[in-house]
N, C-alpha and C. Protein backbone atom coordinates (compact mmCIF):
# COMPACT_ATOMS: atom_id res chain seq x y z
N UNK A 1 82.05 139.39 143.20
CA UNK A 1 82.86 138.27 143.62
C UNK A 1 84.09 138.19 142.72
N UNK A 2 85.10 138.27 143.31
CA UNK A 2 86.25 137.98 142.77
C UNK A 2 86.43 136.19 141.64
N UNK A 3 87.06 136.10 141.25
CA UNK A 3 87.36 134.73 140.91
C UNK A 3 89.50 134.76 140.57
N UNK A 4 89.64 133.76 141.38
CA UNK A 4 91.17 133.45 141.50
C UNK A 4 91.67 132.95 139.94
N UNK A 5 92.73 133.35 139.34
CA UNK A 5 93.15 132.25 138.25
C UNK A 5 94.68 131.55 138.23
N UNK A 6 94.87 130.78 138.00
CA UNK A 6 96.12 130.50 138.47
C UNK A 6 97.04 131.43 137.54
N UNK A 7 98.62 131.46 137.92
CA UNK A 7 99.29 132.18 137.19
C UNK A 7 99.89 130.88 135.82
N UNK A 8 99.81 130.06 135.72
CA UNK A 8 99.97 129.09 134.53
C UNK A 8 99.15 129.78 133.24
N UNK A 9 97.46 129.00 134.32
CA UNK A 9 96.73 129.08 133.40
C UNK A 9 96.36 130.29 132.61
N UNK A 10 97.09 131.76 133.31
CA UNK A 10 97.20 132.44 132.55
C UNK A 10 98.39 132.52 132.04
N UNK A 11 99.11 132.25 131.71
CA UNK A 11 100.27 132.28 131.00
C UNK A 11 100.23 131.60 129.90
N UNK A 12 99.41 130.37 129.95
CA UNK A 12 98.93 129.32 128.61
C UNK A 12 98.05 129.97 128.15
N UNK A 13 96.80 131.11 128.93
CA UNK A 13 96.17 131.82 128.00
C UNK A 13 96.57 133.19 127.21
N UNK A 14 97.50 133.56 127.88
CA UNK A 14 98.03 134.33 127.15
C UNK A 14 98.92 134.03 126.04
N UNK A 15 99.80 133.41 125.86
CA UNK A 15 100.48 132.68 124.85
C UNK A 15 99.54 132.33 123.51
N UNK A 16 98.36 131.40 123.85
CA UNK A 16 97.10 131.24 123.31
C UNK A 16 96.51 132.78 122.23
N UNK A 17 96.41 133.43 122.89
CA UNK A 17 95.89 134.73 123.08
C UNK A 17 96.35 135.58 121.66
N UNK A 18 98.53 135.80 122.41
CA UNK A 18 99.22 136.38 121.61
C UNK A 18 99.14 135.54 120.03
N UNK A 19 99.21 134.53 120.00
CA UNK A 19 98.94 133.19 118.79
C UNK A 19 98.13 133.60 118.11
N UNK A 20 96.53 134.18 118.62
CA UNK A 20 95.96 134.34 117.98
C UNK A 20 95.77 135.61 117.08
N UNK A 21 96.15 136.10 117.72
CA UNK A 21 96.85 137.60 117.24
C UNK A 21 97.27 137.76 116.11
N UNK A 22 98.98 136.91 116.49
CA UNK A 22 99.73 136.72 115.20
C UNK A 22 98.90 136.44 114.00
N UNK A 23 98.44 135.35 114.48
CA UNK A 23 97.57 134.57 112.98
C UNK A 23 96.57 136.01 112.07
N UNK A 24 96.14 136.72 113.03
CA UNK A 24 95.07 137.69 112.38
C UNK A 24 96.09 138.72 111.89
N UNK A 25 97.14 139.08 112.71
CA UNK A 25 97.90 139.95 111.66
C UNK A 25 98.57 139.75 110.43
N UNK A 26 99.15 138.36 110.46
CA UNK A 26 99.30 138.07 109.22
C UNK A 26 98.28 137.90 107.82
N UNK A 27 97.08 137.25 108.46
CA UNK A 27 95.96 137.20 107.32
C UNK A 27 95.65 138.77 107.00
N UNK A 28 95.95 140.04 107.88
CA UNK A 28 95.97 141.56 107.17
C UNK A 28 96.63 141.42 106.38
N UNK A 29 98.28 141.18 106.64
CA UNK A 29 99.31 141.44 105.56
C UNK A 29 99.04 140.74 104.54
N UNK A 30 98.50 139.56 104.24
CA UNK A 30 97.96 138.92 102.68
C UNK A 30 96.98 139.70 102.37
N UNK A 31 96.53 140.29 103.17
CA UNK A 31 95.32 140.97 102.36
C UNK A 31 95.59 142.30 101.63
N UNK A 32 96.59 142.91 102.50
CA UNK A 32 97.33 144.30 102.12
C UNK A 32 98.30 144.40 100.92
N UNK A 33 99.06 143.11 101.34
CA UNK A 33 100.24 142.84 100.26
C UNK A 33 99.05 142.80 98.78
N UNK A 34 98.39 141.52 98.99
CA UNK A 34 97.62 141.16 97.21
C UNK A 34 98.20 140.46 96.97
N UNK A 35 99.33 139.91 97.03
CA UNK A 35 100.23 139.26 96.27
C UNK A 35 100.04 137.80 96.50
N UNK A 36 99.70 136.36 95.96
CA UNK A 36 100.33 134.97 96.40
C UNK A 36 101.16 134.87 96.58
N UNK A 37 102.45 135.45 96.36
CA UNK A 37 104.01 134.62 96.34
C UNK A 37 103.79 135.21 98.32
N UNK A 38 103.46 136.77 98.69
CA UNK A 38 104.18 137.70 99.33
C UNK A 38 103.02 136.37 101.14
N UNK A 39 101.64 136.11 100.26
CA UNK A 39 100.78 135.96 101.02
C UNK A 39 101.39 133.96 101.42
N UNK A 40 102.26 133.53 100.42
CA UNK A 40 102.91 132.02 101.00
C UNK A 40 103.96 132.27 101.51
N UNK A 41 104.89 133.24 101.60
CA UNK A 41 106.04 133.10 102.53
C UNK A 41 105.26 133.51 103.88
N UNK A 42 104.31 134.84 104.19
CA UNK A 42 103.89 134.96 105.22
C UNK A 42 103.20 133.45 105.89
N UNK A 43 102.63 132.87 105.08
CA UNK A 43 101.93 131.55 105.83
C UNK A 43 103.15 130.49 105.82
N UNK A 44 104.29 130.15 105.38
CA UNK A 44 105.17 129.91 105.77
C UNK A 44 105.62 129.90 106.90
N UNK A 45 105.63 131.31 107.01
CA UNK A 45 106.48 132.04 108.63
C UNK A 45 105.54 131.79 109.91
N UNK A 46 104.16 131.49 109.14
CA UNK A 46 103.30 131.30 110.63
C UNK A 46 103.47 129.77 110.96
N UNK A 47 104.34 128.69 109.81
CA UNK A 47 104.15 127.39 110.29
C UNK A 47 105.66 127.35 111.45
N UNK A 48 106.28 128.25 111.53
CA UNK A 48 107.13 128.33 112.83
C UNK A 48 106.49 128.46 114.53
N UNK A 49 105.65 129.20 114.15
CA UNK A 49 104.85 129.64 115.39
C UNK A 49 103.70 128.60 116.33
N UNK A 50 103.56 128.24 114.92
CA UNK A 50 101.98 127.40 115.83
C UNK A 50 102.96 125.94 116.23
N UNK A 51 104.33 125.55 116.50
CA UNK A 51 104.53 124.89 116.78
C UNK A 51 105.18 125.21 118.25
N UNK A 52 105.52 126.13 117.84
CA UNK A 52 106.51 126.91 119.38
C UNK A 52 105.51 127.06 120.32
N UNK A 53 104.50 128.26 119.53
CA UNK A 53 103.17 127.94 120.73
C UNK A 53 102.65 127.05 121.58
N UNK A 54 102.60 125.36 120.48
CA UNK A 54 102.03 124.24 121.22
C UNK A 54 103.58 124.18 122.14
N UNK A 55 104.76 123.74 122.20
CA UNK A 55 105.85 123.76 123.32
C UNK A 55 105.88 124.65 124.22
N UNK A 56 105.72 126.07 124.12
CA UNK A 56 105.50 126.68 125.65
C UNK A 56 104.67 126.44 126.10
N UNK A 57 103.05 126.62 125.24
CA UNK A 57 102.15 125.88 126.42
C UNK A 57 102.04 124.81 126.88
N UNK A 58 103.33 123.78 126.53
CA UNK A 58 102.80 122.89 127.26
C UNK A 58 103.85 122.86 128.14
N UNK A 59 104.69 123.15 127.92
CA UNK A 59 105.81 123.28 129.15
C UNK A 59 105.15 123.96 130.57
N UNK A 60 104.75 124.98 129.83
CA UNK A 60 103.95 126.26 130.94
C UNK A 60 102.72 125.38 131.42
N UNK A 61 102.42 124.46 130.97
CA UNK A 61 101.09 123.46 131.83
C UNK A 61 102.06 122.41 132.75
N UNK A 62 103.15 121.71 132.02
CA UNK A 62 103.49 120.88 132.88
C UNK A 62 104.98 121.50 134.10
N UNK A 63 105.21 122.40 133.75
CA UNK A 63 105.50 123.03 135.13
C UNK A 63 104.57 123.29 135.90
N UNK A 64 103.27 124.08 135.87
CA UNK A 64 102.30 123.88 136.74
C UNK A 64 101.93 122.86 137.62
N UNK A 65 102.24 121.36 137.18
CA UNK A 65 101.23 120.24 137.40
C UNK A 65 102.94 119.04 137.70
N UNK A 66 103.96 119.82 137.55
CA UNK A 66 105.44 118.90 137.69
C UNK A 66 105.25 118.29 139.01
N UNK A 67 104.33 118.68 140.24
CA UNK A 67 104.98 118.18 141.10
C UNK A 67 103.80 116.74 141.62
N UNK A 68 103.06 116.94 140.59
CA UNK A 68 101.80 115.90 140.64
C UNK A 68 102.12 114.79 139.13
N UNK A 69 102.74 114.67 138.58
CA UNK A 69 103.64 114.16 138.15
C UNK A 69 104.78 112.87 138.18
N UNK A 70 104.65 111.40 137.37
CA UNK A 70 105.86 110.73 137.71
C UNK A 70 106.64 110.98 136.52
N UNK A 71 107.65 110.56 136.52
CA UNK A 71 108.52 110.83 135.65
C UNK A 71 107.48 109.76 134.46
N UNK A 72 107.23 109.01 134.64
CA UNK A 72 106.70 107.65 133.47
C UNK A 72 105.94 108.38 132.47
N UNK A 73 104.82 109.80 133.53
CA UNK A 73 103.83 110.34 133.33
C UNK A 73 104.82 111.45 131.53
N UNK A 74 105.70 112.05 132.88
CA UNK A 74 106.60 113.02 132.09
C UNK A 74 107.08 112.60 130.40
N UNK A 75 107.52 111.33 130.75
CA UNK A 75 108.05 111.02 129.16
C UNK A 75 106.89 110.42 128.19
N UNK A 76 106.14 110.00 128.88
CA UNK A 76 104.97 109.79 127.67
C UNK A 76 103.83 111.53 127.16
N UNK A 77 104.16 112.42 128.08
CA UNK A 77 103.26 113.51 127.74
C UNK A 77 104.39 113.93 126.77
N UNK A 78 105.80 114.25 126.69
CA UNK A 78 107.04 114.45 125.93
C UNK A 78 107.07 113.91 124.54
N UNK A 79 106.55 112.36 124.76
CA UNK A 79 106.70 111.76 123.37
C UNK A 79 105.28 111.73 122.51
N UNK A 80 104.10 112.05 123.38
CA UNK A 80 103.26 112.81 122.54
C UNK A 80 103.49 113.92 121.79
N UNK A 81 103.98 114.81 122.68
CA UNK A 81 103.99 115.94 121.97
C UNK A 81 105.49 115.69 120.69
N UNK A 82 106.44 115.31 121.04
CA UNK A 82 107.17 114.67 119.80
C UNK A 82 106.29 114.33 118.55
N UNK A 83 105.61 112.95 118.89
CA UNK A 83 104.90 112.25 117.83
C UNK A 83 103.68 113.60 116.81
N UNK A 84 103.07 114.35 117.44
CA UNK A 84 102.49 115.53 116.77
C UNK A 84 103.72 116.73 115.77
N UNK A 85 104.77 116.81 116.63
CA UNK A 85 105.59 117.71 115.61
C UNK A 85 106.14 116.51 114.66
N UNK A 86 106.57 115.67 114.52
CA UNK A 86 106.67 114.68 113.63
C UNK A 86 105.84 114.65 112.77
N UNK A 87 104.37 114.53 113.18
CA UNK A 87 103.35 114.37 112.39
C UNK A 87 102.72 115.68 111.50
N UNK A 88 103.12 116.89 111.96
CA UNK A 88 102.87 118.01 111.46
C UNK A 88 103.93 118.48 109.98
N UNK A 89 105.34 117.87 110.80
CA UNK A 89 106.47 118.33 109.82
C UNK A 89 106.53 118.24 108.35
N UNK A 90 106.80 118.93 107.91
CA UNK A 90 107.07 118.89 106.44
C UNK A 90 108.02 118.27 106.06
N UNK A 91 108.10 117.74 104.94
CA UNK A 91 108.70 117.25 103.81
C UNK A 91 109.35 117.66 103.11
């Protein structure tokens, strides 16, 4: 039996997917490098990613679901996701 998937929900899993990836290749390179200084800029560079990640997937969910959607719906899922990068951001 076949099973259908939507093309979103793979696109949020793939994104997901590639994310997770990243994260494991970088924890090689700390491991390869040895170094702390070499192993905090790399975890640095991953706090770019896991934020971009959460914005395409959610873009890539709410294009899926835009046309089931009010706008009221739209700006409060928007200012969630605001209020989390706010809340994540550094200092």
């Amino acid at each position: 039996m076949f099973i259908l998937l939507e093309k979103v929900v793979l696109g949020m899993a793939f994104l997901r997917i590639l994310s997770g990836c990243i994260e494991l290749f970088a924890a090689f390179l700390m491991i390869r490098f040895n170094d702390v200084e070499k192993a905090i800029i790399i975890n640095s560079s991953l706090a770019f990613i896991g934020p971009l990640v959460l914005l395409l997937t959610t873009a890539i969910g709410l294009f899926g679901i835009a046309d089931q959607l009010s706008i009221k719906k739209f700006f409060w899922i928007f200012f969630g996701v605001g209020c989390i990068l706010y809340g994540v951001k550094s200092s």
